[in-house]
PDB file of N, CA and C in Angstrom:
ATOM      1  N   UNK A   1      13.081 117.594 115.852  1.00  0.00           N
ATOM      2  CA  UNK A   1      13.036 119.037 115.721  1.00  0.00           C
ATOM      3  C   UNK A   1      13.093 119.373 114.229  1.00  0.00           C
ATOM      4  N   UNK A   2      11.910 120.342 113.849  1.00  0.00           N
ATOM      5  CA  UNK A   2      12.276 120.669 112.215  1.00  0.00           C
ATOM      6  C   UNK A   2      13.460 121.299 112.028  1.00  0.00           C
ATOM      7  N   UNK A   3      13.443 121.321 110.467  1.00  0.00           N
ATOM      8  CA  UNK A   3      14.350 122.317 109.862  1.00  0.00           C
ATOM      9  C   UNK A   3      14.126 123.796 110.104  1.00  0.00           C
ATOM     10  N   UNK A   4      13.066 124.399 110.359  1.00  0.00           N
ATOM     11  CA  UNK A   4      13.065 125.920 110.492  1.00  0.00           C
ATOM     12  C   UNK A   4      13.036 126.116 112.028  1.00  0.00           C
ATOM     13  N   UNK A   5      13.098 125.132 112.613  1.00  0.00           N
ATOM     14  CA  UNK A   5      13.296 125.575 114.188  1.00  0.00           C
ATOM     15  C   UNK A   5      14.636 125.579 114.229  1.00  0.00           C
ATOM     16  N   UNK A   6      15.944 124.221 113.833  1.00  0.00           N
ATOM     17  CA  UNK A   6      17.003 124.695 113.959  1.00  0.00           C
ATOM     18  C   UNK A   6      17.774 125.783 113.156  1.00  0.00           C
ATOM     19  N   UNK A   7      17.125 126.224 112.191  1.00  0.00           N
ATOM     20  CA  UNK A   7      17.865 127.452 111.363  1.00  0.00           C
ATOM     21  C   UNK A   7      17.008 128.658 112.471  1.00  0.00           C
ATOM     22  N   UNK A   8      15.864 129.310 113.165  1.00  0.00           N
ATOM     23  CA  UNK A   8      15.775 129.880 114.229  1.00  0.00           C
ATOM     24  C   UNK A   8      16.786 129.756 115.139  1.00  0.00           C
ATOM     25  N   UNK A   9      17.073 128.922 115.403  1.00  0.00           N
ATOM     26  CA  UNK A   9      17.875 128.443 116.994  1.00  0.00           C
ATOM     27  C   UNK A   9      19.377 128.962 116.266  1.00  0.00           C
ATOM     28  N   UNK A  10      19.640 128.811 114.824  1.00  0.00           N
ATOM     29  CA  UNK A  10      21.317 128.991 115.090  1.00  0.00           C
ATOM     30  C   UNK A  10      21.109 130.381 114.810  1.00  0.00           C
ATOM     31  N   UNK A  11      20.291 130.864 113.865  1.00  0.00           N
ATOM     32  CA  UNK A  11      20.149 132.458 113.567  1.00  0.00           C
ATOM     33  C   UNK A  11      19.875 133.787 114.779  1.00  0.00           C
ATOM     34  N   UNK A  12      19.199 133.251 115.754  1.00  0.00           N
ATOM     35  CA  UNK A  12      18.814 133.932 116.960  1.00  0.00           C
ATOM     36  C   UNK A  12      19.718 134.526 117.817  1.00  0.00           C
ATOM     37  N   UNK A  13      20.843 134.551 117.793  1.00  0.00           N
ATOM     38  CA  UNK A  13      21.708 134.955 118.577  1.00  0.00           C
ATOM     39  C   UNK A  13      22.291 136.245 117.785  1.00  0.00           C
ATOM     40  N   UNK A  14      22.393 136.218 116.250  1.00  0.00           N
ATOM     41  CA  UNK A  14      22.611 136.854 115.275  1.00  0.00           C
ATOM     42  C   UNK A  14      21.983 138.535 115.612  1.00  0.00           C
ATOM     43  N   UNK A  15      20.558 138.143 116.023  1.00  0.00           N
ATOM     44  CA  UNK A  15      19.249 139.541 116.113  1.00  0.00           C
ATOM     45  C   UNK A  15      19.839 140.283 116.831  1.00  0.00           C
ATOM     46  N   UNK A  16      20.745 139.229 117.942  1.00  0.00           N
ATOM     47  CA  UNK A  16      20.724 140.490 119.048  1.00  0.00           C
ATOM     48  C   UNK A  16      22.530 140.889 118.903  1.00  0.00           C
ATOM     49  N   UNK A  17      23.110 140.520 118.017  1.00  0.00           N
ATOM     50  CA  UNK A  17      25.011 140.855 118.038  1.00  0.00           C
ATOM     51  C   UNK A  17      24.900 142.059 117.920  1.00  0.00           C
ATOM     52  N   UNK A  18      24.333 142.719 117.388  1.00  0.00           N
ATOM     53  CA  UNK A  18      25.229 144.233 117.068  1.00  0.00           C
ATOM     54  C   UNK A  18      24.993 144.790 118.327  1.00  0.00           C
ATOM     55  N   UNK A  19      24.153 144.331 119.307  1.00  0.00           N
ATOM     56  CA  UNK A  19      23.756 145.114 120.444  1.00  0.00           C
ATOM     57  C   UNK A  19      24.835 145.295 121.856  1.00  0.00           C
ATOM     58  N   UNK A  20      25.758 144.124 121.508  1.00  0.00           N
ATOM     59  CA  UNK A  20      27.009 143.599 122.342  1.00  0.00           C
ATOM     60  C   UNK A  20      28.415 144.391 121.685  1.00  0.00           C
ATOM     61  N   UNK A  21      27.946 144.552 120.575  1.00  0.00           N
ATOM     62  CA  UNK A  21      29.162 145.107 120.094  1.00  0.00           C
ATOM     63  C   UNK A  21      29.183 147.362 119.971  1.00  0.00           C
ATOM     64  N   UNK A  22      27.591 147.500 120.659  1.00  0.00           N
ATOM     65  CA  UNK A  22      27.644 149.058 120.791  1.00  0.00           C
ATOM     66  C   UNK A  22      27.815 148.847 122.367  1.00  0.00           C
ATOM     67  N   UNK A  23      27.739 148.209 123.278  1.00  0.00           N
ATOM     68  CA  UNK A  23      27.737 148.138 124.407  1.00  0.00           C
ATOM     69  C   UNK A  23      28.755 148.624 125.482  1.00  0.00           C
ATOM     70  N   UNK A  24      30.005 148.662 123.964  1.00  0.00           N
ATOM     71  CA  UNK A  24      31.269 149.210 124.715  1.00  0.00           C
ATOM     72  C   UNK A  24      31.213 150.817 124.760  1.00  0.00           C
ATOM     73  N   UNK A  25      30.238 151.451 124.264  1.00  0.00           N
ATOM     74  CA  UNK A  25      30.346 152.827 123.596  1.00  0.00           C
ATOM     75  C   UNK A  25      29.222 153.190 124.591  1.00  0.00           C
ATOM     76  N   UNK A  26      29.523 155.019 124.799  1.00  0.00           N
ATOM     77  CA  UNK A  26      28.523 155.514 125.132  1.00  0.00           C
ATOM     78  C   UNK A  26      27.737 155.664 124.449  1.00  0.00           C
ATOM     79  N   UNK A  27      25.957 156.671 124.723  1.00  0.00           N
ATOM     80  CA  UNK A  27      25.194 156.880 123.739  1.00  0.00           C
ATOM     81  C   UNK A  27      25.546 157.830 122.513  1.00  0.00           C
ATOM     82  N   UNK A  28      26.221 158.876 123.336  1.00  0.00           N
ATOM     83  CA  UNK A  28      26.392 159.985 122.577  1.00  0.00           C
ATOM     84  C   UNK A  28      27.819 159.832 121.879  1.00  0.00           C
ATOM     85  N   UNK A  29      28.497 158.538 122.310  1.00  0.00           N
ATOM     86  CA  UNK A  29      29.803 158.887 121.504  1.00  0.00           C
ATOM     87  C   UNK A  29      29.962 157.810 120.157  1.00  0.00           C
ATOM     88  N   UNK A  30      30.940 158.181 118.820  1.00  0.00           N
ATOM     89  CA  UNK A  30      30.708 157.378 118.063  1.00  0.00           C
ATOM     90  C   UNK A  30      31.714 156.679 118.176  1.00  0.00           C
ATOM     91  N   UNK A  31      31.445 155.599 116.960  1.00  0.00           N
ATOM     92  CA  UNK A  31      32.654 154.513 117.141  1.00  0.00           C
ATOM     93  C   UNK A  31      34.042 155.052 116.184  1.00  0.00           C
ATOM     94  N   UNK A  32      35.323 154.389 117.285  1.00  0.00           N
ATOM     95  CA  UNK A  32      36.488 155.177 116.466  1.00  0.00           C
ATOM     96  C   UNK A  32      36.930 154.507 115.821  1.00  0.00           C
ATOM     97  N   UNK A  33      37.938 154.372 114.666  1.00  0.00           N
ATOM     98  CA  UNK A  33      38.629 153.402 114.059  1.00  0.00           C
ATOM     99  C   UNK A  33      39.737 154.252 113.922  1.00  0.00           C
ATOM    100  N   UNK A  34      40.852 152.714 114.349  1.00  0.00           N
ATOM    101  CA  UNK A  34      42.081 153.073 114.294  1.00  0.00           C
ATOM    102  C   UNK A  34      43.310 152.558 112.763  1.00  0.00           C
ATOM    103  N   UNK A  35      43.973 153.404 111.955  1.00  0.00           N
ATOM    104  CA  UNK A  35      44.069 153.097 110.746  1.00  0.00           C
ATOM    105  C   UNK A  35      45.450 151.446 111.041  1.00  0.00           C
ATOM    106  N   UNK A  36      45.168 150.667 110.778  1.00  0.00           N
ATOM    107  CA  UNK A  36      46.255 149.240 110.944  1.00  0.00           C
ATOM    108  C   UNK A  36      47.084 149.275 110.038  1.00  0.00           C
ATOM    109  N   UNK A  37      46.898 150.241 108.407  1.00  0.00           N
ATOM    110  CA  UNK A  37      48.492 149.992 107.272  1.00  0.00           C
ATOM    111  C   UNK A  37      48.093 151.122 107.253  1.00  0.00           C
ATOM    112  N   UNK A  38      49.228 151.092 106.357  1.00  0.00           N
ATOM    113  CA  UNK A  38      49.262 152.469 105.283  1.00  0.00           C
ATOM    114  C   UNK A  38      48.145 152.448 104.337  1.00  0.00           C
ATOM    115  N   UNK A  39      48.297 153.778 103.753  1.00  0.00           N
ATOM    116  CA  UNK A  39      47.392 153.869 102.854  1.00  0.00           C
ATOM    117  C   UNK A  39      47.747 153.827 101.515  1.00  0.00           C
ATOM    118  N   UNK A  40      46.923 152.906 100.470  1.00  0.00           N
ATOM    119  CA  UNK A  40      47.309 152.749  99.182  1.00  0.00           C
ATOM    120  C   UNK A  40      46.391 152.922  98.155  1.00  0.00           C
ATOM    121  N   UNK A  41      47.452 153.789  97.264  1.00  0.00           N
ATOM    122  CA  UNK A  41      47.250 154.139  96.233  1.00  0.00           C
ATOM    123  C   UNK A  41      46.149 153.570  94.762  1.00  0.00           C
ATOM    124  N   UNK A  42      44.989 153.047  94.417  1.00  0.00           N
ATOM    125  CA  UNK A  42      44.005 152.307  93.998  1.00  0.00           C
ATOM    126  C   UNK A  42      43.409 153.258  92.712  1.00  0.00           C
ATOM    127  N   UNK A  43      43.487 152.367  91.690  1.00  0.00           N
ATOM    128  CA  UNK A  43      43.092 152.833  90.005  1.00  0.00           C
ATOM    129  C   UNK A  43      41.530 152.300  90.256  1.00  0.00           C
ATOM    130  N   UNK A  44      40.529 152.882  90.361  1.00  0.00           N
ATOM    131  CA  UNK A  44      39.331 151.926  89.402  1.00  0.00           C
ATOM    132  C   UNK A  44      39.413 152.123  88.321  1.00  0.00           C
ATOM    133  N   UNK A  45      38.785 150.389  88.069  1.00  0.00           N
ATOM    134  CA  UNK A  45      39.208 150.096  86.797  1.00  0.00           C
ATOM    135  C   UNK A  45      36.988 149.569  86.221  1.00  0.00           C
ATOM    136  N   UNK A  46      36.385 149.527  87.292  1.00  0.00           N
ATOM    137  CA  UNK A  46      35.216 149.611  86.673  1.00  0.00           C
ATOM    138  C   UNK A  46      34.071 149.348  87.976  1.00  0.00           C
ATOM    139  N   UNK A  47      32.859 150.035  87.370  1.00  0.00           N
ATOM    140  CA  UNK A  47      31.886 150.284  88.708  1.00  0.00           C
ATOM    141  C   UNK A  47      30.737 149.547  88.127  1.00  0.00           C
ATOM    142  N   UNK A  48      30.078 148.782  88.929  1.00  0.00           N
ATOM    143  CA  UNK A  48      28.797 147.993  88.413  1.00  0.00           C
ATOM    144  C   UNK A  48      27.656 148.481  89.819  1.00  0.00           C
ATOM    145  N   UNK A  49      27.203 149.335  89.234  1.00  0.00           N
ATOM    146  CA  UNK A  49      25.995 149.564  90.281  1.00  0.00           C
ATOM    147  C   UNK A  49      24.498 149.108  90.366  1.00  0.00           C
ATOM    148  N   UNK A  50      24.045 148.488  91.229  1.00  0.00           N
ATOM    149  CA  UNK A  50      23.301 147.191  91.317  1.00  0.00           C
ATOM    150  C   UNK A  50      21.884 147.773  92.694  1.00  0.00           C
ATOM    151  N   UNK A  51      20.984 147.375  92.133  1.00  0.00           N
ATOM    152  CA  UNK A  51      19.290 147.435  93.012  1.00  0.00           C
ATOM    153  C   UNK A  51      19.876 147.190  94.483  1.00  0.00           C
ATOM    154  N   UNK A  52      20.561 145.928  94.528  1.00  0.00           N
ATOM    155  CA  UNK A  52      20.793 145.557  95.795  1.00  0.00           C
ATOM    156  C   UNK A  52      22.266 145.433  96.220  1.00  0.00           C
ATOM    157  N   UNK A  53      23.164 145.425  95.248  1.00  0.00           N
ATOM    158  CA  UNK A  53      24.393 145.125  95.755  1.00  0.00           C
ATOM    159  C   UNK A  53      24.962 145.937  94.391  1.00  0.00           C
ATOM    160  N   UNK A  54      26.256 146.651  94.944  1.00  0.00           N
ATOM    161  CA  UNK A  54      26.916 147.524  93.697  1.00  0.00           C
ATOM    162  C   UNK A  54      28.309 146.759  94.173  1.00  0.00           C
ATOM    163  N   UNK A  55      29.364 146.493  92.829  1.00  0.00           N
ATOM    164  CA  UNK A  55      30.369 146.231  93.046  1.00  0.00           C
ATOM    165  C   UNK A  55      31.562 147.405  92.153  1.00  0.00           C
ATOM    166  N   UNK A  56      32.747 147.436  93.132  1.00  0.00           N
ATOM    167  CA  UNK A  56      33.876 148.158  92.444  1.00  0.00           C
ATOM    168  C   UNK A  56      35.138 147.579  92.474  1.00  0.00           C
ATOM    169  N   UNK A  57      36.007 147.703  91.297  1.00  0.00           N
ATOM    170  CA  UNK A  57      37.025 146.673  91.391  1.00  0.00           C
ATOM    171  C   UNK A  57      37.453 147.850  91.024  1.00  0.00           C
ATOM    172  N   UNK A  58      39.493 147.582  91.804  1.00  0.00           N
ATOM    173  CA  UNK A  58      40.426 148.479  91.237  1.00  0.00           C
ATOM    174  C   UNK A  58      41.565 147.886  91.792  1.00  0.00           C
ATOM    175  N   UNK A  59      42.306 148.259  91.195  1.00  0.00           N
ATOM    176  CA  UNK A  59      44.238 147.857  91.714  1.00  0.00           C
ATOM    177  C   UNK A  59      44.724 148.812  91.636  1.00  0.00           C
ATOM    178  N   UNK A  60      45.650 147.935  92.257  1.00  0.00           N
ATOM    179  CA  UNK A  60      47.083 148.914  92.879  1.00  0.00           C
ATOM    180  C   UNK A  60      47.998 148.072  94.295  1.00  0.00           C
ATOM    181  N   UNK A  61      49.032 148.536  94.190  1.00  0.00           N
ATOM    182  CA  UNK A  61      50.081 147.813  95.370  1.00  0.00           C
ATOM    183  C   UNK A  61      49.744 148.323  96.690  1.00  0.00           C
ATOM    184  N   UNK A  62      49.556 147.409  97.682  1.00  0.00           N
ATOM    185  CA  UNK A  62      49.428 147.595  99.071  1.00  0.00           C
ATOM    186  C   UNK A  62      50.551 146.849  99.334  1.00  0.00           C
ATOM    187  N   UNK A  63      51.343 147.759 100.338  1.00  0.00           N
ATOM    188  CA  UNK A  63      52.463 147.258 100.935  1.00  0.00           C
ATOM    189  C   UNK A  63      51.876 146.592 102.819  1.00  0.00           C
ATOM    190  N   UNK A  64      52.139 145.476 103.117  1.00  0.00           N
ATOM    191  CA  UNK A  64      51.921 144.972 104.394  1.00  0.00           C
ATOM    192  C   UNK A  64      53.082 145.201 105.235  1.00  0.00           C
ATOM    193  N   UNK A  65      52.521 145.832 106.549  1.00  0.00           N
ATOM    194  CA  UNK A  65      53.395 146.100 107.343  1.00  0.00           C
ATOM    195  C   UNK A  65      53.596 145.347 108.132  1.00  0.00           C
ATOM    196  N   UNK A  66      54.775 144.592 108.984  1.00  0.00           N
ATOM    197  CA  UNK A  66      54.421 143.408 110.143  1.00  0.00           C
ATOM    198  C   UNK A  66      54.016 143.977 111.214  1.00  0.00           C
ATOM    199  N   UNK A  67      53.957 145.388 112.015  1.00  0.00           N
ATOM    200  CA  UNK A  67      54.407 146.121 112.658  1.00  0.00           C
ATOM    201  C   UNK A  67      52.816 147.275 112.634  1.00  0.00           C
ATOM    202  N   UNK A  68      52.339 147.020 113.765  1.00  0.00           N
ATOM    203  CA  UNK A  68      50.999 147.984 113.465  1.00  0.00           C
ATOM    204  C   UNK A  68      51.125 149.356 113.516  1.00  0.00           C
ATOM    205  N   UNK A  69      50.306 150.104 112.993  1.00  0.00           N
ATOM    206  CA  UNK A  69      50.949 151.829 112.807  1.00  0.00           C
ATOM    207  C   UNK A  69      50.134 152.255 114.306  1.00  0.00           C
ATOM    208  N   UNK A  70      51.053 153.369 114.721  1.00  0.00           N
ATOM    209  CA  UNK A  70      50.889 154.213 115.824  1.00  0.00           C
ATOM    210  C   UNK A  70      50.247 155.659 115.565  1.00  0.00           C
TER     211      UNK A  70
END
């Protein structure tokens, strides 16, 4: 078996994921997200904006909670 048949064969399952993962949702409804920490406080410190990919870096303290928020 070639090389571009097994990179097909492992990639192929890939095409169809996002389709399993709207499957739980109706049409008309969107997806919810639920917040898992707190929210923290973040300095940027510099923005590189890019054709295909932009990056942003910044700090600041995030405190981890053991205990998921309600």
């Amino acid at each position: 078996m070639g090389i571009e048949i097994k990179i097909l064969i492992a990639f192929a399952p890939l095409a169809f994921a996002h389709t399993s993962f709207n499957a739980r949702h109706e049409a008309d409804e969107g997806l919810t997200l639920e917040k898992r920490q707190t929210d923290a406080v973040m300095t940027i410190t510099n923005v590189d904006p890019g054709d295909d990919a932009s990056t942003i870096i910044a700090k600041g303290k995030i405190s981890f909670s053991p205990e998921p928020l309600d």
